[in-house]
N, C-alpha and C. Protein backbone atom coordinates (compact mmCIF):
# COMPACT_ATOMS: atom_id res chain seq x y z
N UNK A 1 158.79 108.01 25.94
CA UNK A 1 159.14 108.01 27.35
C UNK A 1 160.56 107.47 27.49
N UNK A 2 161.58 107.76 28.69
CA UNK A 2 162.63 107.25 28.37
C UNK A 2 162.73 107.41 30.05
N UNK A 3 163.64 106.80 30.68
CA UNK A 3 164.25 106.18 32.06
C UNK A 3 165.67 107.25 32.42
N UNK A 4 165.19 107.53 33.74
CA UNK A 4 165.93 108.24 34.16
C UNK A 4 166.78 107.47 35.34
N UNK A 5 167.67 107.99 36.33
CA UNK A 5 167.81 108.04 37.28
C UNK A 5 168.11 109.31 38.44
N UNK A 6 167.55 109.43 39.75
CA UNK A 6 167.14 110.36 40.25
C UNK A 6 167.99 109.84 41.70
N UNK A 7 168.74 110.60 42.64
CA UNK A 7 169.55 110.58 43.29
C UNK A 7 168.94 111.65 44.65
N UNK A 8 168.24 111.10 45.53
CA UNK A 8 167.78 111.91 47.02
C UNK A 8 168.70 111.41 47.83
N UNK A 9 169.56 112.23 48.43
CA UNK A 9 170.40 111.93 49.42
C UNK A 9 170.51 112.71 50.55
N UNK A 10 171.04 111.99 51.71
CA UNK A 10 170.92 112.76 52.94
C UNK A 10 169.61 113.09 53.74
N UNK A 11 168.58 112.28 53.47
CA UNK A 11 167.15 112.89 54.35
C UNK A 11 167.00 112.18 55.46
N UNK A 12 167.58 113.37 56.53
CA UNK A 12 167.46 113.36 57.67
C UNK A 12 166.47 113.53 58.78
N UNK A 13 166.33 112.28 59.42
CA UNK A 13 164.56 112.05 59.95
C UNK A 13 165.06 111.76 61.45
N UNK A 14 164.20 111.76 62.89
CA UNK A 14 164.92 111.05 63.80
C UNK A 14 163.60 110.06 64.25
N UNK A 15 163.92 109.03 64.76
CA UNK A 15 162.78 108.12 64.95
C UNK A 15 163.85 107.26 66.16
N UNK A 16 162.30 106.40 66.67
CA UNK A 16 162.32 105.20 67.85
C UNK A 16 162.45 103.39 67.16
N UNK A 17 163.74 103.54 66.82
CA UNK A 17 164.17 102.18 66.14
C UNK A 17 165.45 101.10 66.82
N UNK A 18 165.28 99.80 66.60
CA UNK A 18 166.47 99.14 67.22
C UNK A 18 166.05 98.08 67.90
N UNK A 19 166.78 96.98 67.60
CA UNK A 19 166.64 95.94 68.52
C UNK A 19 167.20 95.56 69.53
N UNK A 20 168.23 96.27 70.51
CA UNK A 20 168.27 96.52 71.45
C UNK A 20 167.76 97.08 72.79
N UNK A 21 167.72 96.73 73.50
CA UNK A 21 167.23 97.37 74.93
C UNK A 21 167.30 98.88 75.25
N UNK A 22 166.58 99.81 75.19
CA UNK A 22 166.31 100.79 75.07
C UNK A 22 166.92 101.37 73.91
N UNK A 23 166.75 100.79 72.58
CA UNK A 23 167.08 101.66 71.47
C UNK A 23 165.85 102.51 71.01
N UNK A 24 164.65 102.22 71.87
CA UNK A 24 163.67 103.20 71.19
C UNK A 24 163.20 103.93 71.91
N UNK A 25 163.74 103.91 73.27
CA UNK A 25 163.17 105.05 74.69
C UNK A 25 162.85 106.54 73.75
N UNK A 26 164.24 106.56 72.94
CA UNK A 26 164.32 107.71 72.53
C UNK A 26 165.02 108.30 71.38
N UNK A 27 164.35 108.69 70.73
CA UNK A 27 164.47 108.96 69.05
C UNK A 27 165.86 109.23 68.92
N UNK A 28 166.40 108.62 67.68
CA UNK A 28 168.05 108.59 67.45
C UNK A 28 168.22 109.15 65.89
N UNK A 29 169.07 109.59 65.16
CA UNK A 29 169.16 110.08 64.00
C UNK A 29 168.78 108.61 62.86
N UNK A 30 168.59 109.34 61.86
CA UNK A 30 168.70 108.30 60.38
C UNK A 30 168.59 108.68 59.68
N UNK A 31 169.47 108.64 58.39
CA UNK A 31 169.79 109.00 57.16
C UNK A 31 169.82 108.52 55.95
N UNK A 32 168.98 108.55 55.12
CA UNK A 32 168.26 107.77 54.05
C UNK A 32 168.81 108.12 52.75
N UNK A 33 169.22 107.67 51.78
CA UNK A 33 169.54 107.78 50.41
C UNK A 33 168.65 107.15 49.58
N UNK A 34 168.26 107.54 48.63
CA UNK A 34 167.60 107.23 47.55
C UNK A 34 168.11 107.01 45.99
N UNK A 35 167.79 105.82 45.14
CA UNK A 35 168.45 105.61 43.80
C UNK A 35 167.30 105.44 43.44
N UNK A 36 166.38 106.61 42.97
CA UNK A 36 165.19 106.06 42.19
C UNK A 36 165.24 106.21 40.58
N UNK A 37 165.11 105.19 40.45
CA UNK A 37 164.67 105.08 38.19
C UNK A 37 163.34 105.61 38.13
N UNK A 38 163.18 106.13 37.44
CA UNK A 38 162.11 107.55 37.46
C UNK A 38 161.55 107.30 35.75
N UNK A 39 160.30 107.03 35.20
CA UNK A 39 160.25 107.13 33.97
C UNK A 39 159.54 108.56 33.58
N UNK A 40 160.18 109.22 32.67
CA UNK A 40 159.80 110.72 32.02
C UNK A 40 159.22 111.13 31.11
N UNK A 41 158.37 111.63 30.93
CA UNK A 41 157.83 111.69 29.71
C UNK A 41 157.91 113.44 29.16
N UNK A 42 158.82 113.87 29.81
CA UNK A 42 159.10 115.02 29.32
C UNK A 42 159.75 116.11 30.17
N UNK A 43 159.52 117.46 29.37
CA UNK A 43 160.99 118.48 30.63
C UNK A 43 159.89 119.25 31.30
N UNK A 44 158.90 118.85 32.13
CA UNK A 44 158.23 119.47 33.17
C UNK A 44 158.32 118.22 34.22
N UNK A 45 157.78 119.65 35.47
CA UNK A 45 157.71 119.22 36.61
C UNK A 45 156.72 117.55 36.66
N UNK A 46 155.60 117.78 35.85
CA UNK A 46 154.87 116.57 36.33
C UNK A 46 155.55 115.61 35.66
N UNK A 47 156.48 115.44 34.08
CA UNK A 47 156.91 114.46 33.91
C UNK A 47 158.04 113.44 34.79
N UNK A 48 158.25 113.60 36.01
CA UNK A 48 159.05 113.09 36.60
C UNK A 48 158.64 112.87 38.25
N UNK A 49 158.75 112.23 38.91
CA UNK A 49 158.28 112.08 40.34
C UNK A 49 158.45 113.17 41.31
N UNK A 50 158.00 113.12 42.52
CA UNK A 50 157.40 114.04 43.31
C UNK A 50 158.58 114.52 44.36
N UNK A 51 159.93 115.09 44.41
CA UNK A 51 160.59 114.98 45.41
C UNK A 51 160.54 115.60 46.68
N UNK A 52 159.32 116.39 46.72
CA UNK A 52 158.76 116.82 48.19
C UNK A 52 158.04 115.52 48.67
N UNK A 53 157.19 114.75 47.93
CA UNK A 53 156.67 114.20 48.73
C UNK A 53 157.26 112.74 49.10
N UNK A 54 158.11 112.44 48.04
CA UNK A 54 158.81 111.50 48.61
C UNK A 54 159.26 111.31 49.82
N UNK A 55 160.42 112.91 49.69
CA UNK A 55 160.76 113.28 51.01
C UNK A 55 159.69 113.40 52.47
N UNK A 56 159.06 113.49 52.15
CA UNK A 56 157.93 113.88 53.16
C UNK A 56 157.54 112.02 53.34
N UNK A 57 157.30 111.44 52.66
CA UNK A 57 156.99 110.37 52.81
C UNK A 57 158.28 108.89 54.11
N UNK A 58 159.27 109.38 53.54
CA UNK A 58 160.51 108.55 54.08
C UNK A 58 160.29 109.07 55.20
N UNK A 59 160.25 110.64 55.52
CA UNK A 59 160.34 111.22 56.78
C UNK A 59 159.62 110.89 57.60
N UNK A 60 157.89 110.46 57.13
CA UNK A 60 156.98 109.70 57.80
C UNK A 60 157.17 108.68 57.94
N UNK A 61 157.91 107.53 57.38
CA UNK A 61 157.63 106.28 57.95
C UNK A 61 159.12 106.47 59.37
N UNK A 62 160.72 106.75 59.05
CA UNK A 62 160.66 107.00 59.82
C UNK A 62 160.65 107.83 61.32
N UNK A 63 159.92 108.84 60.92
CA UNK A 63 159.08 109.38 62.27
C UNK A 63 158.21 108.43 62.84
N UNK A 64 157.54 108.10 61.96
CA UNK A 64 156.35 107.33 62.75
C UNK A 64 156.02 106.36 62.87
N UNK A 65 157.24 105.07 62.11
CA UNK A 65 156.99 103.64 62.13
C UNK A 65 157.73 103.09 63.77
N UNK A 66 157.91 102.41 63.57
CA UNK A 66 158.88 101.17 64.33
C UNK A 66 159.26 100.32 64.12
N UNK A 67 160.73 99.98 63.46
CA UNK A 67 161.38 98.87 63.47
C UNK A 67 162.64 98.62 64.34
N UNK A 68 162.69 96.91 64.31
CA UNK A 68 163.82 96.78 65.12
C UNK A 68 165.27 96.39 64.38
N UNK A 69 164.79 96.55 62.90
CA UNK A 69 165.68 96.23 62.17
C UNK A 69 165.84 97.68 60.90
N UNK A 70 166.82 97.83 60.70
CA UNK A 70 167.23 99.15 59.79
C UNK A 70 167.36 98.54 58.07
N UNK A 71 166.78 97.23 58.01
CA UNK A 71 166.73 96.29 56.73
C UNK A 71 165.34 96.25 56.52
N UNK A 72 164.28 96.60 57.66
CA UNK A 72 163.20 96.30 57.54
C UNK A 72 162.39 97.72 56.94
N UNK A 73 163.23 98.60 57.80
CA UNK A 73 163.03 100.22 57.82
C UNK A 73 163.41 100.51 56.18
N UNK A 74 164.44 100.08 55.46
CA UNK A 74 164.96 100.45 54.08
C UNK A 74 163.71 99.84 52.96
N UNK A 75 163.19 98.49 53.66
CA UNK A 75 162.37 97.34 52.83
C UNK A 75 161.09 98.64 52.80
N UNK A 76 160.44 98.92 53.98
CA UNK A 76 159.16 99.28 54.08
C UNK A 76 159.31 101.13 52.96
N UNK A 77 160.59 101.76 53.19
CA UNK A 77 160.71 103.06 52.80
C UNK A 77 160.97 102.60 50.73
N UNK A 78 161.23 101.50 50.27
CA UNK A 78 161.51 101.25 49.38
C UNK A 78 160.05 100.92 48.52
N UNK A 79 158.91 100.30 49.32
CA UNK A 79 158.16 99.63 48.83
C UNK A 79 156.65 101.28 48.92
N UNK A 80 157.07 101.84 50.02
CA UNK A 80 156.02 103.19 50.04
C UNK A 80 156.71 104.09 48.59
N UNK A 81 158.11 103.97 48.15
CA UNK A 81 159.06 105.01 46.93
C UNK A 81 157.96 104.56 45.60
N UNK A 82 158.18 102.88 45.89
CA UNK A 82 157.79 102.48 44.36
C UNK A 82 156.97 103.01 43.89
N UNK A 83 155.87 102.78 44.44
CA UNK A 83 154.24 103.29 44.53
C UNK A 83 154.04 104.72 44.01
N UNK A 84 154.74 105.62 44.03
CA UNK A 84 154.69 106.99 43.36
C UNK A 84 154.79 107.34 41.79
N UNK A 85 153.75 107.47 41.53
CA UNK A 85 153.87 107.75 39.76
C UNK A 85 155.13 108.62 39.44
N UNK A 86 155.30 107.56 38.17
CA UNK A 86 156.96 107.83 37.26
C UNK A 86 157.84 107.03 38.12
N UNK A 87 157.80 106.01 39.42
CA UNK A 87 158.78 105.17 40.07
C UNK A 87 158.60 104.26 39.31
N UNK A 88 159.81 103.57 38.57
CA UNK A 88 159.90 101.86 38.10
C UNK A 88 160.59 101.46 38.78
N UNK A 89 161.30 101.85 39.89
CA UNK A 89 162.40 101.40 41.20
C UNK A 89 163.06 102.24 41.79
N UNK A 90 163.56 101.11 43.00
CA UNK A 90 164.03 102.44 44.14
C UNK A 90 165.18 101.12 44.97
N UNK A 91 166.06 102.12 45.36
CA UNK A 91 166.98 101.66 46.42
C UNK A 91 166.43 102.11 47.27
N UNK A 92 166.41 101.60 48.69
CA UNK A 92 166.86 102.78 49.50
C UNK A 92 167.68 102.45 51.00
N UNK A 93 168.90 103.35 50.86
CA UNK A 93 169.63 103.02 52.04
C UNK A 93 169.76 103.87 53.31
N UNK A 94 169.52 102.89 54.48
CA UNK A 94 169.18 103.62 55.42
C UNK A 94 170.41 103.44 56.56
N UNK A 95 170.84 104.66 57.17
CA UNK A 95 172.16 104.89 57.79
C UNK A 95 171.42 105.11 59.46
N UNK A 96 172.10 104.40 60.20
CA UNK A 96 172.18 104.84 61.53
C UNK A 96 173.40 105.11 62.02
N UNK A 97 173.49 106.21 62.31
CA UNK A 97 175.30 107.09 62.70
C UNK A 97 175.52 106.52 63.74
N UNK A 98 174.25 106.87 64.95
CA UNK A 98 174.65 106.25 66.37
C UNK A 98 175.20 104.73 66.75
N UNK A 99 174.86 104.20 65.83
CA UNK A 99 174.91 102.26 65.96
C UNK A 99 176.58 102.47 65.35
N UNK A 100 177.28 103.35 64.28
CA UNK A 100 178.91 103.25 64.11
C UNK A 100 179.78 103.62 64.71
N UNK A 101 178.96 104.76 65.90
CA UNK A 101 180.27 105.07 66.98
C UNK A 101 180.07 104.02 67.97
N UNK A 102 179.10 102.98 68.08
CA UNK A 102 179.07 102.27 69.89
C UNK A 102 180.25 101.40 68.79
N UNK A 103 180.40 100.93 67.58
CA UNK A 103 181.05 99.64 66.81
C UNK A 103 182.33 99.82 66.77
N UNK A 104 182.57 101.27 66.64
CA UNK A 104 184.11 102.00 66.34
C UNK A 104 184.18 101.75 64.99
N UNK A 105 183.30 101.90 64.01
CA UNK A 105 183.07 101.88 62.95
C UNK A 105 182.98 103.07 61.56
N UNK A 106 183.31 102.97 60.82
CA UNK A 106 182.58 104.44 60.28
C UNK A 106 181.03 104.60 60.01
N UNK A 107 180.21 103.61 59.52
CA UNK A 107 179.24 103.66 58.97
C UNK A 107 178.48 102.27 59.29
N UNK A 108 176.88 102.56 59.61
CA UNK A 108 175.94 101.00 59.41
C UNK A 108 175.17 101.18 58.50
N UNK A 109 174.62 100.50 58.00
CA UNK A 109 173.56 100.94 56.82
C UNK A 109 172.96 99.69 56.54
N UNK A 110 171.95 99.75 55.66
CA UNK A 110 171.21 98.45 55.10
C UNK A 110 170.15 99.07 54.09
N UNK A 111 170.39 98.23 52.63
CA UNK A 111 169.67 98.82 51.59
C UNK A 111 168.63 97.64 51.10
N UNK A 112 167.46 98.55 50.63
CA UNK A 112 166.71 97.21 49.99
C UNK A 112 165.62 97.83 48.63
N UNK A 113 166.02 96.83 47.59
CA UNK A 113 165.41 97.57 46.36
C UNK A 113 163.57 96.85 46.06
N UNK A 114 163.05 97.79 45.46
CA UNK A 114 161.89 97.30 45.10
C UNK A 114 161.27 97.75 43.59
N UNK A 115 160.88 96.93 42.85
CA UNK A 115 160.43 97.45 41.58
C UNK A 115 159.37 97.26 41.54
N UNK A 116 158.85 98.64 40.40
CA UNK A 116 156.97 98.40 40.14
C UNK A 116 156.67 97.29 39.56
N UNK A 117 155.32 96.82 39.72
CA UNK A 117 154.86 95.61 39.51
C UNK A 117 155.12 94.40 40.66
N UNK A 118 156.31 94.84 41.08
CA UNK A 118 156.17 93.45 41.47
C UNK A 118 155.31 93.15 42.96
């Protein structure tokens, strides 16, 4: 078996997040990156993790969670990544576009890693 790394970027979800006063009336963009270490045990599809359902997975929490924090949103999407057979870890960074134009900013983000086992 040997350790990979696996690179999902750009999955674009819109959800009801923010700790501000009406930041969740109504669903706002978010954009998720992924650094997952992936262990392989070979050159097929099953030796390596699932990237539909990952994707499908991030997209669900956020579609359908609620946080008021985009650290909490990266924590919870990091700790649902691990959990997927062939994950030994995961980044994952989560972008809100709308929160860098009110800042005059380019970019907000907040990443948070989680490894199996722990």
């Amino acid at each position: 078996m040997s350790r990979a790394r696996l690179f999902l970027t750009g999955i674009r979800a819109e959800g009801r997040h923010g700790a501000r006063a009406g930041e969740k009336d109504v669903p706002q963009p978010f954009v998720v990156d992924l650094d997952i270490e992936v262990d392989t045990t070979g050159d097929s599809i099953e030796a390596t993790a699932d990237y539909r359902a990952i994707t499908d997975a991030v997209r669900e929490i956020v579609e359908g969670g609620s946080f008021d924090l985009i650290e909490a949103m990266a924590d919870a999407i990091a700790v649902r990544i691990v959990a997927f057979p062939h994950v030994a870890g995961v980044t994952a960074v989560v972008h809100k576009p709308n929160a860098a134009g009110r800042l005059g900013i380019d970019g907000v983000a907040a990443g948070a890693t989680a490894s199996a086992g722990e």
